[in-house]
C-alpha atoms as a PDB file:
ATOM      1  CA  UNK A   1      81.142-179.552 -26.457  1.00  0.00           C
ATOM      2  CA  UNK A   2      77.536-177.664 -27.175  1.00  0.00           C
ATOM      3  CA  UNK A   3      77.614-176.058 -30.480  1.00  0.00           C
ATOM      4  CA  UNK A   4      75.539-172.560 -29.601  1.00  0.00           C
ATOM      5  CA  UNK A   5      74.507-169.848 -32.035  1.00  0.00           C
ATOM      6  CA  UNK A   6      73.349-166.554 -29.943  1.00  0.00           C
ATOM      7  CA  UNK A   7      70.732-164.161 -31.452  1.00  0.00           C
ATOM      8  CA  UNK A   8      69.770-160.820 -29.778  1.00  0.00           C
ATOM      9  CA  UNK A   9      71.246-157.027 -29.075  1.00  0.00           C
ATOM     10  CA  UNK A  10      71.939-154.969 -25.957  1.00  0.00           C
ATOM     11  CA  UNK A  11      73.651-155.774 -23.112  1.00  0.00           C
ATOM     12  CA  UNK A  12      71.228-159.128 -22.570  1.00  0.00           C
ATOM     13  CA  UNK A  13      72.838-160.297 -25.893  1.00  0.00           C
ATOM     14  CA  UNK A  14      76.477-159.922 -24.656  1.00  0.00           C
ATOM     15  CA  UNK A  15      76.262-161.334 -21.902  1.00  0.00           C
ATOM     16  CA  UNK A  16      74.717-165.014 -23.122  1.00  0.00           C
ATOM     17  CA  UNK A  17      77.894-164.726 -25.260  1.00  0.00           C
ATOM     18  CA  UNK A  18      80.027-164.404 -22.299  1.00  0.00           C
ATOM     19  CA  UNK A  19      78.247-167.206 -20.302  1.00  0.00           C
ATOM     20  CA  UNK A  20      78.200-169.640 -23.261  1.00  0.00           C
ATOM     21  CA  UNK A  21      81.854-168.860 -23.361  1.00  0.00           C
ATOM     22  CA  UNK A  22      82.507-168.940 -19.552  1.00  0.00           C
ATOM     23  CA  UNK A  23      80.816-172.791 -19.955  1.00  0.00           C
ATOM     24  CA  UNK A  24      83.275-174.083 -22.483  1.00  0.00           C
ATOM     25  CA  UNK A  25      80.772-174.181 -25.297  1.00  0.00           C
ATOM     26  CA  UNK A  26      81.644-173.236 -29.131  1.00  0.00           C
ATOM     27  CA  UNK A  27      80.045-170.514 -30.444  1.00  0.00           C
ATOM     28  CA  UNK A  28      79.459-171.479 -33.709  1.00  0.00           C
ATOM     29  CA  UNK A  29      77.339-168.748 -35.234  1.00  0.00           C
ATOM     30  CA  UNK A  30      75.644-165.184 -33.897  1.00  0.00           C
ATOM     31  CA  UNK A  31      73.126-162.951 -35.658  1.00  0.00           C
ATOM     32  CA  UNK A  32      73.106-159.432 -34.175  1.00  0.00           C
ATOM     33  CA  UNK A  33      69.784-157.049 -34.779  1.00  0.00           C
ATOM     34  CA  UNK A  34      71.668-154.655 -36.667  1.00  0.00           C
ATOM     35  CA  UNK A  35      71.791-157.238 -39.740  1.00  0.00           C
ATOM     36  CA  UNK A  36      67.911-156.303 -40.077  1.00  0.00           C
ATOM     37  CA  UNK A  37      67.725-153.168 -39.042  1.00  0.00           C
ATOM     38  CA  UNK A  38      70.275-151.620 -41.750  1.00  0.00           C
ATOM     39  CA  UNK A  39      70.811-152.873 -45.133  1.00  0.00           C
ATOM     40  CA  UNK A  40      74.255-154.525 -45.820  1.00  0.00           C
ATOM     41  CA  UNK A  41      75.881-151.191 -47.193  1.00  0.00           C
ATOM     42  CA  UNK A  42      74.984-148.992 -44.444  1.00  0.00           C
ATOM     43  CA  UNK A  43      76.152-151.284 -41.881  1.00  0.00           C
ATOM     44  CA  UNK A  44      78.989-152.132 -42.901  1.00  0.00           C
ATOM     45  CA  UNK A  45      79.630-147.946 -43.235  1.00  0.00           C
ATOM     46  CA  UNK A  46      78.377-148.037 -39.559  1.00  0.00           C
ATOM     47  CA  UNK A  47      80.740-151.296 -38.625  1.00  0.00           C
ATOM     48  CA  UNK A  48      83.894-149.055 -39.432  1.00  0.00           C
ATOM     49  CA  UNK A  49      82.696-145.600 -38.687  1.00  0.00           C
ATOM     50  CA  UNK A  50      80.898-146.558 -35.673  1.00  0.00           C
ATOM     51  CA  UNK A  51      80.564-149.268 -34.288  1.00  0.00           C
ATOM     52  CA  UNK A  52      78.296-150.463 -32.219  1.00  0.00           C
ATOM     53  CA  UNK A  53      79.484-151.819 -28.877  1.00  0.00           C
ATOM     54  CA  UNK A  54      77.843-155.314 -30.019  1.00  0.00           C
ATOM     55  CA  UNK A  55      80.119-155.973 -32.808  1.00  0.00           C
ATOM     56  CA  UNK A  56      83.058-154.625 -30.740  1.00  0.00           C
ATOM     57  CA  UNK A  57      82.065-157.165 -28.419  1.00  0.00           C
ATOM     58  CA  UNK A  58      81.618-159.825 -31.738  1.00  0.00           C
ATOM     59  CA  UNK A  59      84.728-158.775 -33.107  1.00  0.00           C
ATOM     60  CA  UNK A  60      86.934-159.154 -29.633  1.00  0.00           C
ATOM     61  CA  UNK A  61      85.805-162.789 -29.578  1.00  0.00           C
ATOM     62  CA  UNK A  62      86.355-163.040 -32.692  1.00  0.00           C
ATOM     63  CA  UNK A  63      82.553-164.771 -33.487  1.00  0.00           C
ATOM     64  CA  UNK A  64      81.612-165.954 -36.683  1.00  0.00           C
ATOM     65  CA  UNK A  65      78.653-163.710 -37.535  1.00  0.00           C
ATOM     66  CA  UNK A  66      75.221-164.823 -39.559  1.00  0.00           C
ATOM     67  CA  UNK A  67      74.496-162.619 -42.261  1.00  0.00           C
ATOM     68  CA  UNK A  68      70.698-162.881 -42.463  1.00  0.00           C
ATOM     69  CA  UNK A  69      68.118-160.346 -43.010  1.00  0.00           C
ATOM     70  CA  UNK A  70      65.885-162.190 -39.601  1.00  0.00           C
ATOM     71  CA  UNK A  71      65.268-165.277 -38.071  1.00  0.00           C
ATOM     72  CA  UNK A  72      62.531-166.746 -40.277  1.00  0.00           C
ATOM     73  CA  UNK A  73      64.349-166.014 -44.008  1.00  0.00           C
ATOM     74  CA  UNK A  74      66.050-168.504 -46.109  1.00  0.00           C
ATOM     75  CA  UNK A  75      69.327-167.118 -45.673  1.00  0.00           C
ATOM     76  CA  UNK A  76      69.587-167.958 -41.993  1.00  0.00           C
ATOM     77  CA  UNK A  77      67.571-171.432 -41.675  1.00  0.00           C
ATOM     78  CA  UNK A  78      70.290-172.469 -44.720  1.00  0.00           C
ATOM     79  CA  UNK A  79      73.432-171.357 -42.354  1.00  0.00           C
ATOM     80  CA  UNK A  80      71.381-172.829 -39.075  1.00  0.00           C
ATOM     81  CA  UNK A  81      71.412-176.257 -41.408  1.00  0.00           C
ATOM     82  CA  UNK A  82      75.094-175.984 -41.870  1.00  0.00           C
ATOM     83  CA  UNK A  83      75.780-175.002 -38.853  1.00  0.00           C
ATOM     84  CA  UNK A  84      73.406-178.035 -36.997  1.00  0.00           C
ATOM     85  CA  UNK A  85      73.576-176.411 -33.815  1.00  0.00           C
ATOM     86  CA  UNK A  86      72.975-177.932 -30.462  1.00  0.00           C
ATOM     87  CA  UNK A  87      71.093-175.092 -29.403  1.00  0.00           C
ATOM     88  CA  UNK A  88      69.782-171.233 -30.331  1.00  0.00           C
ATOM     89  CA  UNK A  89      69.889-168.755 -27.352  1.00  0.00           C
ATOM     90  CA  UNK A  90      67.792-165.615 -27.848  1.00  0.00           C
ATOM     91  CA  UNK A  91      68.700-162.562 -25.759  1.00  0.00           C
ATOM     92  CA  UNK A  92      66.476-159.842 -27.045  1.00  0.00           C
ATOM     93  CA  UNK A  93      64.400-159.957 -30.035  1.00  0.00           C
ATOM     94  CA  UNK A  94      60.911-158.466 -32.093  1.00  0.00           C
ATOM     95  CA  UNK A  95      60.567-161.133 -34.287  1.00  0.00           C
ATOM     96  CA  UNK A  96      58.264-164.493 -33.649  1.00  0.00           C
ATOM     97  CA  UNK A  97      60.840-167.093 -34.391  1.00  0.00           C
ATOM     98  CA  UNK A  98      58.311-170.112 -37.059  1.00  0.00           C
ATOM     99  CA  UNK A  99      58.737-173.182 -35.500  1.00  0.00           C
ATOM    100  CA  UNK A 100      60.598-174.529 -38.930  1.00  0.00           C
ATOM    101  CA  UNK A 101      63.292-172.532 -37.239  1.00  0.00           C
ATOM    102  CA  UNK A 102      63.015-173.271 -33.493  1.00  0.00           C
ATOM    103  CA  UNK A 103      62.868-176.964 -34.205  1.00  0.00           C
ATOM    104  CA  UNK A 104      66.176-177.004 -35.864  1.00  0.00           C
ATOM    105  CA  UNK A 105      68.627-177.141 -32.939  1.00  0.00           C
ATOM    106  CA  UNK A 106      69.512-180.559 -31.988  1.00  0.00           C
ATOM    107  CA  UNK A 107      67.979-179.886 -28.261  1.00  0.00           C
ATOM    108  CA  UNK A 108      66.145-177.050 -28.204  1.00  0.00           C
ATOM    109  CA  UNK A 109      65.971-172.864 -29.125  1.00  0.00           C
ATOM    110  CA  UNK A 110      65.969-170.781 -25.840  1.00  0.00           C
ATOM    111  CA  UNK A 111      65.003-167.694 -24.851  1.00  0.00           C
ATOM    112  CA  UNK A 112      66.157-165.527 -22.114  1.00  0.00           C
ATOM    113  CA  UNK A 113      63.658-163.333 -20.172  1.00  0.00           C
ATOM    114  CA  UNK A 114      63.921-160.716 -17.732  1.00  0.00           C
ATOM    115  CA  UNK A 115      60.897-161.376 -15.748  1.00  0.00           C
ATOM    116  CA  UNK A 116      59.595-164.313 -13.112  1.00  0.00           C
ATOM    117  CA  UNK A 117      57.726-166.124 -15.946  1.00  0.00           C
ATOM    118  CA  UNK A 118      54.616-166.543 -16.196  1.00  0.00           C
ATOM    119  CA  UNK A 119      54.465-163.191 -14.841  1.00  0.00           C
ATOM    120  CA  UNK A 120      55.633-160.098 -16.879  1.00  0.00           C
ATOM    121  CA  UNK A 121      55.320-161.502 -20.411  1.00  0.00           C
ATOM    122  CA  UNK A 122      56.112-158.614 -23.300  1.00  0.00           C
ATOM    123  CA  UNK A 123      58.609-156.265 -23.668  1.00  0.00           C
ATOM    124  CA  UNK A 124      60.678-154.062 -21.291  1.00  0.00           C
ATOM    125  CA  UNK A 125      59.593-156.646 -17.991  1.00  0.00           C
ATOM    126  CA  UNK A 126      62.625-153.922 -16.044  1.00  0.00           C
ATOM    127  CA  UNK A 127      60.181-150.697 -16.297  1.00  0.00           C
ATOM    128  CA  UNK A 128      56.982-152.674 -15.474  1.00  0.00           C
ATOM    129  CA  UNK A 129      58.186-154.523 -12.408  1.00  0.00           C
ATOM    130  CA  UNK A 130      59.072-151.100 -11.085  1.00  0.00           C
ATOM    131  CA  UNK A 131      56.127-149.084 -12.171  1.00  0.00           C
ATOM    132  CA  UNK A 132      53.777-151.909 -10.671  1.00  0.00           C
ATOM    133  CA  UNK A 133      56.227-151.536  -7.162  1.00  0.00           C
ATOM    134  CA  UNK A 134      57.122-155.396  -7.185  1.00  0.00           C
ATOM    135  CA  UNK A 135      60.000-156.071  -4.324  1.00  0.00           C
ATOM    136  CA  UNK A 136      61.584-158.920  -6.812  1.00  0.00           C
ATOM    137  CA  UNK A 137      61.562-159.572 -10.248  1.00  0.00           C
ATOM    138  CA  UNK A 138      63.906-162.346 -11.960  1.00  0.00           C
ATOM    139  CA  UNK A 139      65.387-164.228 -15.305  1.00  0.00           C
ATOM    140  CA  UNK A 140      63.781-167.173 -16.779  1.00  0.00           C
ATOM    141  CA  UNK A 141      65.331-169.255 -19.688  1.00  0.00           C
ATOM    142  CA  UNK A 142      62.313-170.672 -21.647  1.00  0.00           C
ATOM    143  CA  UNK A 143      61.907-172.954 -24.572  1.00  0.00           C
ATOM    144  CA  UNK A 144      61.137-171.264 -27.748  1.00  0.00           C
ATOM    145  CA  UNK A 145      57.220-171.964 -29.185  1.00  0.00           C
ATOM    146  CA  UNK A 146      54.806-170.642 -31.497  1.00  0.00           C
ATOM    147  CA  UNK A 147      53.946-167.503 -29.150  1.00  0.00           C
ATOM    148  CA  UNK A 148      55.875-164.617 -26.717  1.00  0.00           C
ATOM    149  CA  UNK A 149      57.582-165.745 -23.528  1.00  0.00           C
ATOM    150  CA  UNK A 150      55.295-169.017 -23.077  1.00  0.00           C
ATOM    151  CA  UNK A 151      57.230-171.721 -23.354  1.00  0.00           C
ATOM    152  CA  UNK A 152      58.479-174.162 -20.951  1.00  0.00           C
ATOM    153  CA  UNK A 153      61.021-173.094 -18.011  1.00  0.00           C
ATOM    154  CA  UNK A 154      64.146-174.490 -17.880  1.00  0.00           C
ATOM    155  CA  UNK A 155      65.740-172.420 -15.405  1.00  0.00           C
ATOM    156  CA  UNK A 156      65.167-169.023 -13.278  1.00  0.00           C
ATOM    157  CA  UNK A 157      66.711-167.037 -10.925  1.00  0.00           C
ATOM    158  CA  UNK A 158      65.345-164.369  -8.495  1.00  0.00           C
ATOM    159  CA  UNK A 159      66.510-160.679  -8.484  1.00  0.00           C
ATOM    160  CA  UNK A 160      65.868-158.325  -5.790  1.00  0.00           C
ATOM    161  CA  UNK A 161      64.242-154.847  -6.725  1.00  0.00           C
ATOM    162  CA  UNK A 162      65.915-152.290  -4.160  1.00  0.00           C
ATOM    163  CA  UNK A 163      63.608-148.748  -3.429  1.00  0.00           C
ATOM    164  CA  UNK A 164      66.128-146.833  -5.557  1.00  0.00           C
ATOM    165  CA  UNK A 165      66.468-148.799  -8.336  1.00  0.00           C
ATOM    166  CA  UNK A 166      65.773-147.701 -11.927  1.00  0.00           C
ATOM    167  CA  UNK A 167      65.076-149.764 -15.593  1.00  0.00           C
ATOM    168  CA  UNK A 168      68.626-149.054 -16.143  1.00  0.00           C
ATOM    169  CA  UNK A 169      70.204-150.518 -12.637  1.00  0.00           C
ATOM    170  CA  UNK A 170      67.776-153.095 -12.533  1.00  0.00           C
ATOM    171  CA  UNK A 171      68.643-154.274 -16.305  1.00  0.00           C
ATOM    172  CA  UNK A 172      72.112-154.165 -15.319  1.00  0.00           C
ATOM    173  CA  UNK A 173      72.008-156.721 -12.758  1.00  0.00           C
ATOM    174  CA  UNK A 174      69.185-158.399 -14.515  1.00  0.00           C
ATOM    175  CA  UNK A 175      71.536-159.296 -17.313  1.00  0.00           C
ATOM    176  CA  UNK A 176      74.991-160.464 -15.150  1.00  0.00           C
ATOM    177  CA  UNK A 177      72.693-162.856 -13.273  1.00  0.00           C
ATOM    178  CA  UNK A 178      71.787-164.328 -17.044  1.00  0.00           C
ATOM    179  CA  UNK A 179      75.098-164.398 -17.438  1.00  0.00           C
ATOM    180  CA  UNK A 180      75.944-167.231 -14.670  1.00  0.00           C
ATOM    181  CA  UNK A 181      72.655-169.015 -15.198  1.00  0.00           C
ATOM    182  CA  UNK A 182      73.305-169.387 -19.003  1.00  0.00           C
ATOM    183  CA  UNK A 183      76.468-170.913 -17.846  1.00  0.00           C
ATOM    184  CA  UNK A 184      75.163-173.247 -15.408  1.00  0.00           C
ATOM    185  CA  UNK A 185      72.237-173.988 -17.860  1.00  0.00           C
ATOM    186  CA  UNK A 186      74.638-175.060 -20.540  1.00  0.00           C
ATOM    187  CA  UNK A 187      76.608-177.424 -18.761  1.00  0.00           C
ATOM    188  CA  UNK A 188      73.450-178.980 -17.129  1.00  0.00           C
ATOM    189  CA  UNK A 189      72.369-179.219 -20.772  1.00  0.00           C
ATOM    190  CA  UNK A 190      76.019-181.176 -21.933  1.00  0.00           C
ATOM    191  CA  UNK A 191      75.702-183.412 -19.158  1.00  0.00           C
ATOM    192  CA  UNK A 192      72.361-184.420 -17.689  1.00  0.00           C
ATOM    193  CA  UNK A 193      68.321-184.288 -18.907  1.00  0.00           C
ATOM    194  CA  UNK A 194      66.469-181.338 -18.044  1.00  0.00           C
ATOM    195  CA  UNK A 195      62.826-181.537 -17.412  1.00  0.00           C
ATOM    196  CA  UNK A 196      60.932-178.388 -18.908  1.00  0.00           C
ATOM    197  CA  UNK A 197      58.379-177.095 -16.373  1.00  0.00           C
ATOM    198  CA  UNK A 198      55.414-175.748 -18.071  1.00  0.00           C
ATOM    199  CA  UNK A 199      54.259-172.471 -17.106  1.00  0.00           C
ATOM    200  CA  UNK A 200      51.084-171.592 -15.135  1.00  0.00           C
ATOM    201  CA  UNK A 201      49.114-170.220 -17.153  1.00  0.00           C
ATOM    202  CA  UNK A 202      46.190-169.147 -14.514  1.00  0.00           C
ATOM    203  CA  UNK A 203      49.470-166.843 -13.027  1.00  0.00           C
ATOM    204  CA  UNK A 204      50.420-165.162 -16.421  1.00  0.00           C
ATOM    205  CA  UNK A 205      50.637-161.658 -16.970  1.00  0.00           C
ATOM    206  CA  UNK A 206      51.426-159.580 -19.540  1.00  0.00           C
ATOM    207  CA  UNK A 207      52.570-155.897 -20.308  1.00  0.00           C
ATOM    208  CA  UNK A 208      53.174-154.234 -23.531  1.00  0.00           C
ATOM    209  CA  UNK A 209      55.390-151.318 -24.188  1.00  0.00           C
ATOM    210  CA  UNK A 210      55.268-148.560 -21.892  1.00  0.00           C
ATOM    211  CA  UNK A 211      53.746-145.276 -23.225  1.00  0.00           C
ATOM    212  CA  UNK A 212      52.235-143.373 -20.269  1.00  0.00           C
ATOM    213  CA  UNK A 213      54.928-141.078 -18.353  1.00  0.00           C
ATOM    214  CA  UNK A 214      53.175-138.600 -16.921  1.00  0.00           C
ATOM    215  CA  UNK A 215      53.067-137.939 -13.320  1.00  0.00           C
ATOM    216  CA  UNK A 216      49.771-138.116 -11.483  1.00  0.00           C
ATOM    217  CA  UNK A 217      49.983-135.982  -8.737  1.00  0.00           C
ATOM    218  CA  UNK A 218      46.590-137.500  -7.467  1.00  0.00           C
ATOM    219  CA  UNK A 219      48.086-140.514  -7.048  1.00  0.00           C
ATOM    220  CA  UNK A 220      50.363-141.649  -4.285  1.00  0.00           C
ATOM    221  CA  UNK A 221      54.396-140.476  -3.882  1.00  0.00           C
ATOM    222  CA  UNK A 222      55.320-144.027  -4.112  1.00  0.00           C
ATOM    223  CA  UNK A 223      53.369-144.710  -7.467  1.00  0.00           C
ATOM    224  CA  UNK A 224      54.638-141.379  -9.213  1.00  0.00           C
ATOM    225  CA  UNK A 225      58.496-142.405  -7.995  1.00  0.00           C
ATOM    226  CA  UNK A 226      58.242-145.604  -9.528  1.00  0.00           C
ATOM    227  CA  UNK A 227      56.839-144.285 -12.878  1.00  0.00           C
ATOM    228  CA  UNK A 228      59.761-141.466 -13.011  1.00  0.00           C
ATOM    229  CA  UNK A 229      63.053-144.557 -11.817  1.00  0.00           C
ATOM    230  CA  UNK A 230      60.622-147.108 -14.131  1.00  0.00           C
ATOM    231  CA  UNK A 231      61.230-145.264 -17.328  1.00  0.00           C
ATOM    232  CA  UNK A 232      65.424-144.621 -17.140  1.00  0.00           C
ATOM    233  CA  UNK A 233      67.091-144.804 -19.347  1.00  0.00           C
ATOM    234  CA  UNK A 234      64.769-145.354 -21.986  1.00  0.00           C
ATOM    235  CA  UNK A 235      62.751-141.817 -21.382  1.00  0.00           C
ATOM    236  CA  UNK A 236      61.733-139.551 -18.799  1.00  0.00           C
ATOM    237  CA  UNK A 237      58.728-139.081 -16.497  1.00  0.00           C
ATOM    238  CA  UNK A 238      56.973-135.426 -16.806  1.00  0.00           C
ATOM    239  CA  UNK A 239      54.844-133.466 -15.669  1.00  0.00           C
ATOM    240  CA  UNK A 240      52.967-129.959 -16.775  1.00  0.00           C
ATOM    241  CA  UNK A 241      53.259-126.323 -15.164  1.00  0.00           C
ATOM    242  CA  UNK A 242      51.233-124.189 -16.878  1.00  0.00           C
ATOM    243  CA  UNK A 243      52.248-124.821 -20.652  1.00  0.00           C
ATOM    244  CA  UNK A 244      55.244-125.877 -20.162  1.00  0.00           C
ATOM    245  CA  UNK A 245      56.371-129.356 -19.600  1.00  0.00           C
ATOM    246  CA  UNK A 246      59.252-130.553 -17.407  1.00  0.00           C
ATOM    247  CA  UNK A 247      60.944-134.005 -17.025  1.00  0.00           C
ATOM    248  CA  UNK A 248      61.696-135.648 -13.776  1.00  0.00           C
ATOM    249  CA  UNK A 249      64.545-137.144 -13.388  1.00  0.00           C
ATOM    250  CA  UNK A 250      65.530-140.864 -10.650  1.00  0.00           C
ATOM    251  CA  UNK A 251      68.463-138.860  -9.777  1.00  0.00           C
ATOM    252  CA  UNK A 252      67.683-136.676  -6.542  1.00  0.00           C
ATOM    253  CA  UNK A 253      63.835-137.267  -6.790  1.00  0.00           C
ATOM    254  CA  UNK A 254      62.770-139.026  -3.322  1.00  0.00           C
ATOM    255  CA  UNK A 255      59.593-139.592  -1.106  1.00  0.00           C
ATOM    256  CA  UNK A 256      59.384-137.759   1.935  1.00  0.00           C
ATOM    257  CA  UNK A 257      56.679-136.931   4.338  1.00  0.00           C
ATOM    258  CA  UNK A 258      54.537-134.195   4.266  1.00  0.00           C
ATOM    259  CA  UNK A 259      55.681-131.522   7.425  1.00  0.00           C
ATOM    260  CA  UNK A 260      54.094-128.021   6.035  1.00  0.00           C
ATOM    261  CA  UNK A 261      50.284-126.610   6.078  1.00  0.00           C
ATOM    262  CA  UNK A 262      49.144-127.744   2.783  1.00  0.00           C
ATOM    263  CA  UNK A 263      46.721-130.584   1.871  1.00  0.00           C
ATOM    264  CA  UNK A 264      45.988-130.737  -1.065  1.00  0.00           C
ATOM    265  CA  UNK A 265      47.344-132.845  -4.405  1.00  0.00           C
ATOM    266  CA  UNK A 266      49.405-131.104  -6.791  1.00  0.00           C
ATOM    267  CA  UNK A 267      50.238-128.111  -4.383  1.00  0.00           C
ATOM    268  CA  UNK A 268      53.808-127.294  -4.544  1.00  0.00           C
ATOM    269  CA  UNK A 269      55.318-126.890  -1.129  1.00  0.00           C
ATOM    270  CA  UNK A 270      59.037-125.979  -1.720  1.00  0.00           C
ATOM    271  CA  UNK A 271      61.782-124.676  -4.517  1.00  0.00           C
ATOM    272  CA  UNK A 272      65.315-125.564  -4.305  1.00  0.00           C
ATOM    273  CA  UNK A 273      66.635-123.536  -7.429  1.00  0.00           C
ATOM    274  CA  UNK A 274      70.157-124.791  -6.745  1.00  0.00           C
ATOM    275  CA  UNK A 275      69.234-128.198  -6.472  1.00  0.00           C
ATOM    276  CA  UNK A 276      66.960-128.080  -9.653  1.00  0.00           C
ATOM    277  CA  UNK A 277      64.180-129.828  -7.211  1.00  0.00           C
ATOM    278  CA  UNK A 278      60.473-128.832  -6.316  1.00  0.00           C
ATOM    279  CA  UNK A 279      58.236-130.810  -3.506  1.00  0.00           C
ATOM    280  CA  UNK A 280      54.840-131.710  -4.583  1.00  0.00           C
ATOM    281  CA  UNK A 281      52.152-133.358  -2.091  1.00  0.00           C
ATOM    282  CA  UNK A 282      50.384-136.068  -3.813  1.00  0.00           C
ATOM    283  CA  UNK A 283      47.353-137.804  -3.080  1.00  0.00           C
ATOM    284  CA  UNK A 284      48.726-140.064  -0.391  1.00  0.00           C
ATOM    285  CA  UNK A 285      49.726-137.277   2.075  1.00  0.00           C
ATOM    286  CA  UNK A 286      53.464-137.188   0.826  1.00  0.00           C
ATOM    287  CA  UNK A 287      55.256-135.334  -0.837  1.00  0.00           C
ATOM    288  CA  UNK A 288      57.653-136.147  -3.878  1.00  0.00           C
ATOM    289  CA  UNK A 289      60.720-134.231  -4.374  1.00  0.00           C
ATOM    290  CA  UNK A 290      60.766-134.021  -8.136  1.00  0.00           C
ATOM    291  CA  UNK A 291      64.514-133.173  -9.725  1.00  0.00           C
ATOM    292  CA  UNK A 292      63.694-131.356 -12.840  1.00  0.00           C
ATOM    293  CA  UNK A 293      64.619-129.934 -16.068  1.00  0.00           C
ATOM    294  CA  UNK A 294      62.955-128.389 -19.464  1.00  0.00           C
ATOM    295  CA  UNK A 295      61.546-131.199 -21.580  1.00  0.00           C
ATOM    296  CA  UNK A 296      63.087-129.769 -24.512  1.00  0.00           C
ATOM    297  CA  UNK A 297      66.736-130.031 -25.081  1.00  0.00           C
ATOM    298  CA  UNK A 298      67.618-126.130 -25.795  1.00  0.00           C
ATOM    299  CA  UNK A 299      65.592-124.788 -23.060  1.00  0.00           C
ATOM    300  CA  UNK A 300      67.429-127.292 -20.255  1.00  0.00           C
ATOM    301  CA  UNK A 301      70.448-124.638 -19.571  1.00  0.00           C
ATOM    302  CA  UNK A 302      67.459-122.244 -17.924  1.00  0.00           C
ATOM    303  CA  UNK A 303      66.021-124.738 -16.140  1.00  0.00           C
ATOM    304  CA  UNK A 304      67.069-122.750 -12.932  1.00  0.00           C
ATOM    305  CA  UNK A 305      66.213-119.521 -14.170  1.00  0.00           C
ATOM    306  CA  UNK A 306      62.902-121.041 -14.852  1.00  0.00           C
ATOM    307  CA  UNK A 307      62.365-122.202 -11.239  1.00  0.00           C
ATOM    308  CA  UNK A 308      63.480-119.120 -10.126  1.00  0.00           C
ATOM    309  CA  UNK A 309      60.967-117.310 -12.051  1.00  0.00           C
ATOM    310  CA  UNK A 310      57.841-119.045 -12.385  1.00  0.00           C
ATOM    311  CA  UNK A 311      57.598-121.689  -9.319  1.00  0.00           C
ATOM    312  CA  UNK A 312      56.132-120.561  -6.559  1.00  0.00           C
ATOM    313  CA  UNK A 313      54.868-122.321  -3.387  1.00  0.00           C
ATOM    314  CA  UNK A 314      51.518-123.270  -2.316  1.00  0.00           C
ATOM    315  CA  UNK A 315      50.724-123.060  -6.502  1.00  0.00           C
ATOM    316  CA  UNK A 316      48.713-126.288  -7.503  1.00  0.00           C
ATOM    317  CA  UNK A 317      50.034-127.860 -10.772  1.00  0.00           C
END
């Protein structure tokens, strides 16, 4: 039986734990992000006031936890050495892992990414692959090295990116398919030899962290729906009438084509107050449906009063 100790957060976290589990391995150690992002008295105030739904999930298994300050202090390469693990799985995490660490497993430290690898490299892979309109995306498990996501592939699988998917549905499925191929990676790992398959490095790409959410209405319908599903649930997409700035929202926002007399980008060609949604004809010919609200938090219960007001059709924003 693989001894395992699982590092990460989030949902991609959890669910290595459940495939490790669902492939008959012992789980012999796990070090969860909130041991470095709060010190030791506030969370443990947070553990029993709130807690997160990573320990709940720790705690219902029952998991011996790590309690290190990171990857790369004393603390934790002492309890890796007592631990001798077979492996490390990462799901999720800022740090650069020194190779005095990543060496210590008896087979290897491995990382789980959301992306086709060598492709999409970096952070948050889910709103990239949608912002840059990609029809499939994937999960790669990688050998841990001395840099980000470049490692050797052990195993990937594809993931289909559907038209109405956001960051948050992709992720979603992104992580359950992790899930099964940590499990089937795991027992190929008890029983047989892998070969590591080195990545291409003439194909590589990578994307830092998004920071550009506002809608271009001189772009194309397509590339300003991508940007607003892209960014859920971590933000929202905007845009600017006059001062004022309103966020766009996946939910009820569509492409459609343009049937009315106007031509040109940015022109608004019709207000559904109801709905919360205004059509605006971007540089493509079509029009976006945009379903709005205020930006700011206190001014979202007159959103409608504010369409009803101020929008008006054939205005160019």
């Amino acid at each position: 039986m693989l001894r395992v100790v699982i590092i990460g957060y989030g949902e991609m976290f959890t669910n290595l734990i459940a495939g490790t589990l669902d492939a008959n391995c012992e789980i012999v150690g796990v070090l969860r992000k909130e041991m470095i992002k709060y010190n030791p008295i506030v969370r443990k105030f947070k553990d029993i006031i709130y807690p997160s739904l990573d320990y709940n999930y720790i705690r219902s298994y029952n998991l011996p936890e790590i309690y290190a300050r990171g990857v790369n202090t004393k603390k934790f390469k002492n309890a890796l050495l007592k631990l001798n693990p077979d492996i490390i799985l990462v799901g999720s995490w800022g740090e650069r892992i020194k190779k005095e660490i990543y060496d210590i497993p008896k087979i290897a430290t491995i990382n789980a990414h959301p992306s086709l690898l060598p492709k999409y490299r970096g952070p948050n892979p889910y709103y990239w692959v949608i912002r840059n309109q990609e029809q499939m995306t994937g999960v790669s498990f990688h050998l841990v090295d001395s840099d980000y996501d470049t490692g050797a592939i052990l195993a990937q699988e594809e993931i289909k990116i559907y038209p109405s998917d956001t960051g948050k549905t992709l992720k979603e499925r992104t992580v359950l398919t992790a899930r099964g191929v940590v499990c089937e990676l795991l027992k190929d790992l008890s029983e047989d030899i892998i070969i590591p398959l080195t990545q291409a490095e003439e194909k590589s790409t990578y994307y830092s962290y998004p920071c550009d959410y506002e809608l271009d209405f001189s772009k194309s319908a397509e590339e300003n729906h991508a940007k607003i599903r892209a960014i859920c649930p971590w933000d929202n997409a905007y845009f600017y009438h006059d001062v004022n700035i309103l966020s766009a929202l996946p939910q009820g926002s569509e492409v459609l084509q343009n049937t009315t007399k106007y031509t040109k980008p940015g022109t608004i060609t019709c207000v559904d107050v109801e709905n919360k949604t205004i059509d605006v004809l971007c540089g493509d010919g079509k029009v976006l449906r945009i379903r709005c609200e205020h930006l700011k938090k206190y001014d979202r219960p007159f959103t409608k009063n504010y369409l009803k007001r101020e929008i008006r059709i054939g205005q160019v924003i």
